[in-house]
C-alpha atoms as a PDB file:
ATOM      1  CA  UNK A   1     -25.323   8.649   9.081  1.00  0.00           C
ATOM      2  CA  UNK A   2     -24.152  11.338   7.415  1.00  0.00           C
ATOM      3  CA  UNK A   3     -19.987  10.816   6.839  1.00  0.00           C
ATOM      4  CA  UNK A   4     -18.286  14.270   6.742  1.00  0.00           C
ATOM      5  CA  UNK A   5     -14.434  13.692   6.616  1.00  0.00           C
ATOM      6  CA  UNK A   6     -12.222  10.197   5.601  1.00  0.00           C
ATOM      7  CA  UNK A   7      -8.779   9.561   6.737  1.00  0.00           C
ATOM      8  CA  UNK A   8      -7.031   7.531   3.608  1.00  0.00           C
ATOM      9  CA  UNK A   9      -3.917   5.462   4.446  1.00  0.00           C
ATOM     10  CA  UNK A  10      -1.419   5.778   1.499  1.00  0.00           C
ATOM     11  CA  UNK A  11       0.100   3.149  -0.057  1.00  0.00           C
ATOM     12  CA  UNK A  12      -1.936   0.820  -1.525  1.00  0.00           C
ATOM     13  CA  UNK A  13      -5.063   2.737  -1.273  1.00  0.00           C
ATOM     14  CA  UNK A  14      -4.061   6.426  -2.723  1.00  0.00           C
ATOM     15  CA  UNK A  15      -1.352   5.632  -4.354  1.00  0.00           C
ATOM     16  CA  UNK A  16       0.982   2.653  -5.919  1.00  0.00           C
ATOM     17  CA  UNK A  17       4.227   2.526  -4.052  1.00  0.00           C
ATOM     18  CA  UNK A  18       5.227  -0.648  -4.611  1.00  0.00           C
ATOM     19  CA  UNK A  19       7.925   0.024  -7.250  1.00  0.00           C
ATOM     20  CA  UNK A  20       9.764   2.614  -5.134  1.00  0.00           C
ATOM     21  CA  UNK A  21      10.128   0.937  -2.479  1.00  0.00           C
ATOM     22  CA  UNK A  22      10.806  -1.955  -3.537  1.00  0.00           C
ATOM     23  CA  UNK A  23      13.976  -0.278  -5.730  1.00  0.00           C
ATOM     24  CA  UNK A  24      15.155   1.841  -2.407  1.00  0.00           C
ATOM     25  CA  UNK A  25      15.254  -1.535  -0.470  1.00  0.00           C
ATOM     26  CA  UNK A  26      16.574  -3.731  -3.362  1.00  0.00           C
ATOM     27  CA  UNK A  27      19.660  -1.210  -3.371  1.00  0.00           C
ATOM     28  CA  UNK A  28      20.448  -1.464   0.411  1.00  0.00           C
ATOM     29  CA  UNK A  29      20.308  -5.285  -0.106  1.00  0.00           C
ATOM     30  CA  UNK A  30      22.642  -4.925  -3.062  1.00  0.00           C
ATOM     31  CA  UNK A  31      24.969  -2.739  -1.931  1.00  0.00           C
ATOM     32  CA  UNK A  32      25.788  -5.716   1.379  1.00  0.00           C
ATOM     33  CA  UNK A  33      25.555  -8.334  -1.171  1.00  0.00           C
ATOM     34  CA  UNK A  34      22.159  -9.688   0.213  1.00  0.00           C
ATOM     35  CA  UNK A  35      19.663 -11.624  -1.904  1.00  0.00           C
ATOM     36  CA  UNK A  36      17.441  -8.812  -3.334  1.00  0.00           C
ATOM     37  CA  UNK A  37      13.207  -9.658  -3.420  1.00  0.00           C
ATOM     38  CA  UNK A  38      10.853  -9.461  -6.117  1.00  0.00           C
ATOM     39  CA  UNK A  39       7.716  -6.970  -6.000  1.00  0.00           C
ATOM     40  CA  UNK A  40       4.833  -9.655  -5.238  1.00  0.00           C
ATOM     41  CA  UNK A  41       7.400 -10.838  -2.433  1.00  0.00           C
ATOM     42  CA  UNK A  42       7.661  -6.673  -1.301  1.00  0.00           C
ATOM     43  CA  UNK A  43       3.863  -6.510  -1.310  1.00  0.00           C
ATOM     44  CA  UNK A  44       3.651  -7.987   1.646  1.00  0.00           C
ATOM     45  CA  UNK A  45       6.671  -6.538   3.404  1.00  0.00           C
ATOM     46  CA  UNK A  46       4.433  -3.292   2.834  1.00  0.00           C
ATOM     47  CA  UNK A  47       2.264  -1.703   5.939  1.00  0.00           C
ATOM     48  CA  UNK A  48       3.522  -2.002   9.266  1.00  0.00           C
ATOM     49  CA  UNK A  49       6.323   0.984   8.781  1.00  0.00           C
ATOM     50  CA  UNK A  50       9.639   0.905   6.853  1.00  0.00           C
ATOM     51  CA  UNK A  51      11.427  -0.621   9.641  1.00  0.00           C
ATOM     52  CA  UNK A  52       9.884  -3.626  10.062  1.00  0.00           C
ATOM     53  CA  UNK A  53      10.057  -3.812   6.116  1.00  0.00           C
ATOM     54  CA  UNK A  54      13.588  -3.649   6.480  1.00  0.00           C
ATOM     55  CA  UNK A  55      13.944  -5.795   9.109  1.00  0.00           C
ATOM     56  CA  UNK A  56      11.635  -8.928   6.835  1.00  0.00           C
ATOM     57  CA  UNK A  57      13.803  -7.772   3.882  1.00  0.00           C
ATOM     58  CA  UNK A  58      16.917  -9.080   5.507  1.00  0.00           C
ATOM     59  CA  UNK A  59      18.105 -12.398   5.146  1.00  0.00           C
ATOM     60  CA  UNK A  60      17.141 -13.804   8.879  1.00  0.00           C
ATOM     61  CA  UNK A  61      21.006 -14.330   9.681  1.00  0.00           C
ATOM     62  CA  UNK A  62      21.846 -10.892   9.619  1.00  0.00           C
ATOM     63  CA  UNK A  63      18.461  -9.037  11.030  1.00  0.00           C
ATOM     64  CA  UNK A  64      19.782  -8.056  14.626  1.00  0.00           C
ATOM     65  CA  UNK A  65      18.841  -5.052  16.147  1.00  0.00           C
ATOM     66  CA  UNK A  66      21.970  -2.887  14.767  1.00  0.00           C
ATOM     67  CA  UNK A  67      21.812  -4.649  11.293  1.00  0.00           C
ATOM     68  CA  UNK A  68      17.920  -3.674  10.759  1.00  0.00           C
ATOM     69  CA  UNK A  69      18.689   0.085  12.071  1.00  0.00           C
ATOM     70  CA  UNK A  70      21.892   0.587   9.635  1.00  0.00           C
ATOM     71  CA  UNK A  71      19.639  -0.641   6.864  1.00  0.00           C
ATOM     72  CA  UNK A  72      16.918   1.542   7.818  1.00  0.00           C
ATOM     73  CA  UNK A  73      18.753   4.475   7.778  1.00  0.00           C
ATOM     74  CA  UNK A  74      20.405   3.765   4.448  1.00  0.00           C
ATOM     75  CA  UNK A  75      16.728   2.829   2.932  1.00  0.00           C
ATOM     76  CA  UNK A  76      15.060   6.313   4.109  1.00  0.00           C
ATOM     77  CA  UNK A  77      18.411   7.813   2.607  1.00  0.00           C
ATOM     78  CA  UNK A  78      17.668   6.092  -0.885  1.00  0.00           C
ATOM     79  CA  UNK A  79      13.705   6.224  -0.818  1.00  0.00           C
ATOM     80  CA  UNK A  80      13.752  10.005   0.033  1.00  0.00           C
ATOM     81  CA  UNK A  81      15.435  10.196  -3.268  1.00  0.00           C
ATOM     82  CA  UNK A  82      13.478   8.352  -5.130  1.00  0.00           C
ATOM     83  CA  UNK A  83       9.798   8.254  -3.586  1.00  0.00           C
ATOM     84  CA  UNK A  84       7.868   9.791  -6.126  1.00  0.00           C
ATOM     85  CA  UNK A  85       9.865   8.521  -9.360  1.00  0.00           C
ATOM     86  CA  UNK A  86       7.692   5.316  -9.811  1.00  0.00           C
ATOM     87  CA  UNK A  87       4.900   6.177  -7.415  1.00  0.00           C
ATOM     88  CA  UNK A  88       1.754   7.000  -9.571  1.00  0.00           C
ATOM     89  CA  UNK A  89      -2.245   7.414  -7.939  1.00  0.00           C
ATOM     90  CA  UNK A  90      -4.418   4.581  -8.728  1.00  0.00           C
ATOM     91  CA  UNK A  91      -7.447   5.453 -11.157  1.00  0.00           C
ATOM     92  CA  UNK A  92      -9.710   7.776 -10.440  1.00  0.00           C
ATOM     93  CA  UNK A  93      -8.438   8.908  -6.761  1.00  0.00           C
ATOM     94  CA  UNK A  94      -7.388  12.038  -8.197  1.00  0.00           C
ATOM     95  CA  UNK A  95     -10.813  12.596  -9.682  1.00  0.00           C
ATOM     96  CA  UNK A  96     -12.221  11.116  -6.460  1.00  0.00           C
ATOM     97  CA  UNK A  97     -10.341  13.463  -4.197  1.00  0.00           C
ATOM     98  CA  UNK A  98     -11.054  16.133  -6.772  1.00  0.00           C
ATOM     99  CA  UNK A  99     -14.987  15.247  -6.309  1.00  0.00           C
ATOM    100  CA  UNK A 100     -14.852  15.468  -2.050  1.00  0.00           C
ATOM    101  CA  UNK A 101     -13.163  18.552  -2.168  1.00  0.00           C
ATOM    102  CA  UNK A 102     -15.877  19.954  -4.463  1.00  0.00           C
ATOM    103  CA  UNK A 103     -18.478  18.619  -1.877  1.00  0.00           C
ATOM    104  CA  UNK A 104     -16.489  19.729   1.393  1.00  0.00           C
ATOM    105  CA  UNK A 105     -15.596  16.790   2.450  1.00  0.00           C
ATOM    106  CA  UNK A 106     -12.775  16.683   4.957  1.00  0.00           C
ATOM    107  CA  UNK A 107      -9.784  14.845   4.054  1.00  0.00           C
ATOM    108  CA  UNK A 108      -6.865  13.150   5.768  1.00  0.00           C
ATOM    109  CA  UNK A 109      -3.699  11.469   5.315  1.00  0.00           C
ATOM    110  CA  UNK A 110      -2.510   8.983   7.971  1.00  0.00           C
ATOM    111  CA  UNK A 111       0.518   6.148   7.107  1.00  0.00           C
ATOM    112  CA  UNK A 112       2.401   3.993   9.063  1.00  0.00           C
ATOM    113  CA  UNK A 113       5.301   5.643   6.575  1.00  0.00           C
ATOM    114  CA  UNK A 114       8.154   7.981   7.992  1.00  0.00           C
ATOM    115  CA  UNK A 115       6.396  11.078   8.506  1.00  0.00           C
ATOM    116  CA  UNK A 116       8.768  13.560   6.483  1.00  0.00           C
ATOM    117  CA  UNK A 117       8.064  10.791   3.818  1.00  0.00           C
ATOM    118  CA  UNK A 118       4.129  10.858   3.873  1.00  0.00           C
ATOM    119  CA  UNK A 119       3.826  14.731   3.898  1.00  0.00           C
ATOM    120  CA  UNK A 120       6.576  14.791   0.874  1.00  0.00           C
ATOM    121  CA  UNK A 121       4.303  11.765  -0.831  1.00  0.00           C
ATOM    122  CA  UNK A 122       1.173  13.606  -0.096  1.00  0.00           C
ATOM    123  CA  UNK A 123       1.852  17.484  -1.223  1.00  0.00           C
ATOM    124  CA  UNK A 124       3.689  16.429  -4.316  1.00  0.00           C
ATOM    125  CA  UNK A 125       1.308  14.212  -5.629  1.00  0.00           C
ATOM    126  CA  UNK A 126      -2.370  15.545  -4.318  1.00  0.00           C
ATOM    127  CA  UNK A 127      -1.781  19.377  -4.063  1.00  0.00           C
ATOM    128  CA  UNK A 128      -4.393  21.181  -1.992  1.00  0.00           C
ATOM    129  CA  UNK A 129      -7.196  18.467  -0.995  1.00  0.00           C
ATOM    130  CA  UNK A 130      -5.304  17.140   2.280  1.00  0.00           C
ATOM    131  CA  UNK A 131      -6.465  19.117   5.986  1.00  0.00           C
ATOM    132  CA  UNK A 132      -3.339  17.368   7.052  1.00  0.00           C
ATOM    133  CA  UNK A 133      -1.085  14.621   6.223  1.00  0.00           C
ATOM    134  CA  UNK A 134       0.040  12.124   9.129  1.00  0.00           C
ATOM    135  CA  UNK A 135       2.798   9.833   8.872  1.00  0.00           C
ATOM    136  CA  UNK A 136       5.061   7.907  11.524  1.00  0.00           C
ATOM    137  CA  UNK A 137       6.517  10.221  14.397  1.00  0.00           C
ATOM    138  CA  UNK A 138       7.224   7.234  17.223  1.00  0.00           C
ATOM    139  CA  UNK A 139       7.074   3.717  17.064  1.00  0.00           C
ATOM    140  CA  UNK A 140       4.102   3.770  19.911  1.00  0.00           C
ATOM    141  CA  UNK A 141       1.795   5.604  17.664  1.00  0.00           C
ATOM    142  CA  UNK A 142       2.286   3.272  14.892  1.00  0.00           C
ATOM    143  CA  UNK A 143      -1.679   1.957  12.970  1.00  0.00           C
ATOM    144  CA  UNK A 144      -3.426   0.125  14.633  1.00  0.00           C
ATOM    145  CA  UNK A 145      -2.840   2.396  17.201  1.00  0.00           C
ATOM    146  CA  UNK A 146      -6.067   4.928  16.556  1.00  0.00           C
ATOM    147  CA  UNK A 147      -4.510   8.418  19.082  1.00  0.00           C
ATOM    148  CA  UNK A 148      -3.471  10.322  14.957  1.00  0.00           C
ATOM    149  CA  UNK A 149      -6.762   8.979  13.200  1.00  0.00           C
ATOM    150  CA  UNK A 150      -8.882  10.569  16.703  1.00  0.00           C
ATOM    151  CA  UNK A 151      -6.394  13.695  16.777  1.00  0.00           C
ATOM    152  CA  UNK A 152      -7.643  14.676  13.275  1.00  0.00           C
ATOM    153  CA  UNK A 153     -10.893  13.876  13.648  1.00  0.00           C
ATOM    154  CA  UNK A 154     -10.584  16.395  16.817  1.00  0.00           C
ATOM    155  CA  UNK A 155      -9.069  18.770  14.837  1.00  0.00           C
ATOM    156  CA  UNK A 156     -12.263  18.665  12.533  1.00  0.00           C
ATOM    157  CA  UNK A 157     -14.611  18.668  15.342  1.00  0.00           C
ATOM    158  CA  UNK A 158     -16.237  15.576  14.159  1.00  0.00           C
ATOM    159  CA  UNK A 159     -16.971  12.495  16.249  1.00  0.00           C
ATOM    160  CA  UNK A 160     -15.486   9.178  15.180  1.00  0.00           C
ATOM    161  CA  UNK A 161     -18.747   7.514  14.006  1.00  0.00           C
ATOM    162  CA  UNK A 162     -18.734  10.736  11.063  1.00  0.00           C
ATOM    163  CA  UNK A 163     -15.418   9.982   9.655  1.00  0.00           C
ATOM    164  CA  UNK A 164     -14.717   6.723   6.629  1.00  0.00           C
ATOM    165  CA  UNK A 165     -11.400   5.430   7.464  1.00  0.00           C
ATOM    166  CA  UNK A 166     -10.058   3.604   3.971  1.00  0.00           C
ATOM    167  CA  UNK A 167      -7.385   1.457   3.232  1.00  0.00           C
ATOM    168  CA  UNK A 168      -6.120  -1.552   1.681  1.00  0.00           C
ATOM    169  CA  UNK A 169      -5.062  -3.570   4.656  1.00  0.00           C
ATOM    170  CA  UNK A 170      -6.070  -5.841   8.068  1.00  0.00           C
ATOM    171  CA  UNK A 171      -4.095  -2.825   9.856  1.00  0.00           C
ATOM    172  CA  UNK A 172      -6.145   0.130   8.349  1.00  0.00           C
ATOM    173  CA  UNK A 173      -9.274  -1.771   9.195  1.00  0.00           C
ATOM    174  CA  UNK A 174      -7.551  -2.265  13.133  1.00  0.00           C
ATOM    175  CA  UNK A 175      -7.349   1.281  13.305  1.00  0.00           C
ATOM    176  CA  UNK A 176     -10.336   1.912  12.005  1.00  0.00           C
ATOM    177  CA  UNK A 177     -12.281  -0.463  14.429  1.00  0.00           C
ATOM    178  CA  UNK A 178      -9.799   1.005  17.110  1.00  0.00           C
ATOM    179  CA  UNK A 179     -10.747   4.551  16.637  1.00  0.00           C
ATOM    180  CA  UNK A 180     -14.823   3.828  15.978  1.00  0.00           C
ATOM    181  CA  UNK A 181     -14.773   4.851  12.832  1.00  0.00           C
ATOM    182  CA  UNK A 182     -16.256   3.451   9.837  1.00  0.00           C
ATOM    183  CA  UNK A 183     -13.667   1.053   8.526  1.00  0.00           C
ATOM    184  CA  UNK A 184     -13.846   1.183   4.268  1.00  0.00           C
ATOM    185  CA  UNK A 185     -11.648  -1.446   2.720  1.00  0.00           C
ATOM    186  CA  UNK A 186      -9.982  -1.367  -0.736  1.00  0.00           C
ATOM    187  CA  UNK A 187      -9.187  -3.822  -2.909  1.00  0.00           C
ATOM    188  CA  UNK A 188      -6.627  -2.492  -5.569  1.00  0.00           C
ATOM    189  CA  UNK A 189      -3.734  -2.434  -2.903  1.00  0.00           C
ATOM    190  CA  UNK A 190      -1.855  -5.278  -1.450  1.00  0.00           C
ATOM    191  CA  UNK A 191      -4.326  -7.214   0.383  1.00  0.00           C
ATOM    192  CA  UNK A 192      -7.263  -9.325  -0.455  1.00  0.00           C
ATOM    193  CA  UNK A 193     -10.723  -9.037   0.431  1.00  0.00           C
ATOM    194  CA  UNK A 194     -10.914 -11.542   2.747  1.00  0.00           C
ATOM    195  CA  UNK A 195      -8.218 -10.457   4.598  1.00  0.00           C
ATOM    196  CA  UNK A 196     -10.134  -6.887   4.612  1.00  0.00           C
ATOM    197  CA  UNK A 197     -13.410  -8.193   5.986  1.00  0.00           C
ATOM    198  CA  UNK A 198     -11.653 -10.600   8.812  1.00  0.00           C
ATOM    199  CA  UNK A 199     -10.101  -7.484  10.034  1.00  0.00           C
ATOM    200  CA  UNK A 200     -13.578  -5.541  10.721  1.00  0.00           C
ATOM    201  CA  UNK A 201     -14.184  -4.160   7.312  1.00  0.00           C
ATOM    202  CA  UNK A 202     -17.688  -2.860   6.926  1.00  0.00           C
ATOM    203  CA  UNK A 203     -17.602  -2.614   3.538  1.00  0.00           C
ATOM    204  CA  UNK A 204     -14.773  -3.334   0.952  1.00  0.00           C
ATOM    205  CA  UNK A 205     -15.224  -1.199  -2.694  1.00  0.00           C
ATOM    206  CA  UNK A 206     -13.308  -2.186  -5.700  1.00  0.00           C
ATOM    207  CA  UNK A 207     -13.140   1.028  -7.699  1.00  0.00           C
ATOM    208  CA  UNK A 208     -12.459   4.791  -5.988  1.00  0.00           C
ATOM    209  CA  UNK A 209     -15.981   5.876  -7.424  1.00  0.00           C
ATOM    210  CA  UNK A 210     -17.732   3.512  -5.043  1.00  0.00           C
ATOM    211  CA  UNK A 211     -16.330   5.661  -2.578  1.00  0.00           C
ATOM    212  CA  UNK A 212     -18.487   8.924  -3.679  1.00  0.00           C
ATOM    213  CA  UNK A 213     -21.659   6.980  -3.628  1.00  0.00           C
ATOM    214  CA  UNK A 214     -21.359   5.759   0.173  1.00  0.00           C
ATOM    215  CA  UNK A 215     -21.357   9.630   0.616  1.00  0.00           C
END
């Protein structure tokens, strides 16, 4: 099989987000006197939405329902600020992305991150290689949840079995699996390989120029 188009989650697999984050939320946590988490500890906080980051974030005796929605509000508030300060590509994605474009390869963006955050992420770091950048519009269509990942692959008027979907984590390789596409995992983000290949990947690469030779 030919592959002619990959969706690419975000963080963890295009780019290292870890510190931004990490800083936004440390800041909410701060400013209500709330112990404050290390990076390692955010890395796993990281890829089921910003929400339900805040909401493991707080300490569990104040993480009701209104306490994780004021804190999510005043997260987005700081991270919009402050997204792209710390937030650098890992190697060689640029010159990987650089490469597909080059070979007309279609190319997708699709995070479990606030929308408005993901396109802002996106264009300001990878000008000009992205069809379209996806982030979170409604809870419902939150990763694993495959409806974005097939409504691009629509969009390019390729079937599901033609596209890679890569990323670092068990609920990029859900979506993948979900959708019936071919489910690529990575290792330089915030989950291991095991975890990668018990969540359906087909193949896990270690470096982004593994990536051009599965094409």
């Amino acid at each position: 099989m030919k592959f002619k188009g990959i969706i690419f989650d975000l963080d963890g697999t295009l780019v290292n987000s870890l510190e931004d984050i990490s800083d936004a939320m440390n800041k909410v946590l701060e400013s209500l006197n709330f112990p404050t988490h290390t990076y390692d500890t955010y890395q796993y906080f990281i890829g089921s939405g910003l929400r339900n980051l805040v909401s493991k974030a707080l300490p569990a005796t104040n993480n009701s329902d209104e306490q994780i929605d004021i804190c999510f509000e005043c997260m987005i508030n700081e991270y919009r600020e402050m997204c792209t300060l710390k937030t650098k590509p890992y190697d060689g994605i640029v010159e990987l992305l650089e490469k597909l474009t080059s070979q007309n390869i279609k190319m997708a963006v699709f995070s479990n991150k606030a929308d408005e955050l993901t396109k802002k992420i996106a264009s300001e770091i990878f000008p000009n290689h992205f069809d379209a950048a996806v982030g979170l519009s409604t809870e419902a269509l939150k990763k694993p949840n495959p409806f974005e990942a097939l409504e691009i692959g629509k969009k390019w008027n390729l079937k599901p079995e033609e596209i890679l979907f890569v990323g670092d984590s068990d609920i990029d390789m859900q979506t993948a699996v979900n959708a019936n596409m071919f489910p690529v995992g990575v290792t330089w983000g915030y989950r291991t390989e095991e975890e990668l290949k018990n969540s359906g990947a087909k193949l896990v690469v270690n470096t982004a120029s593994e990536l051009i030779e599965i094409l």
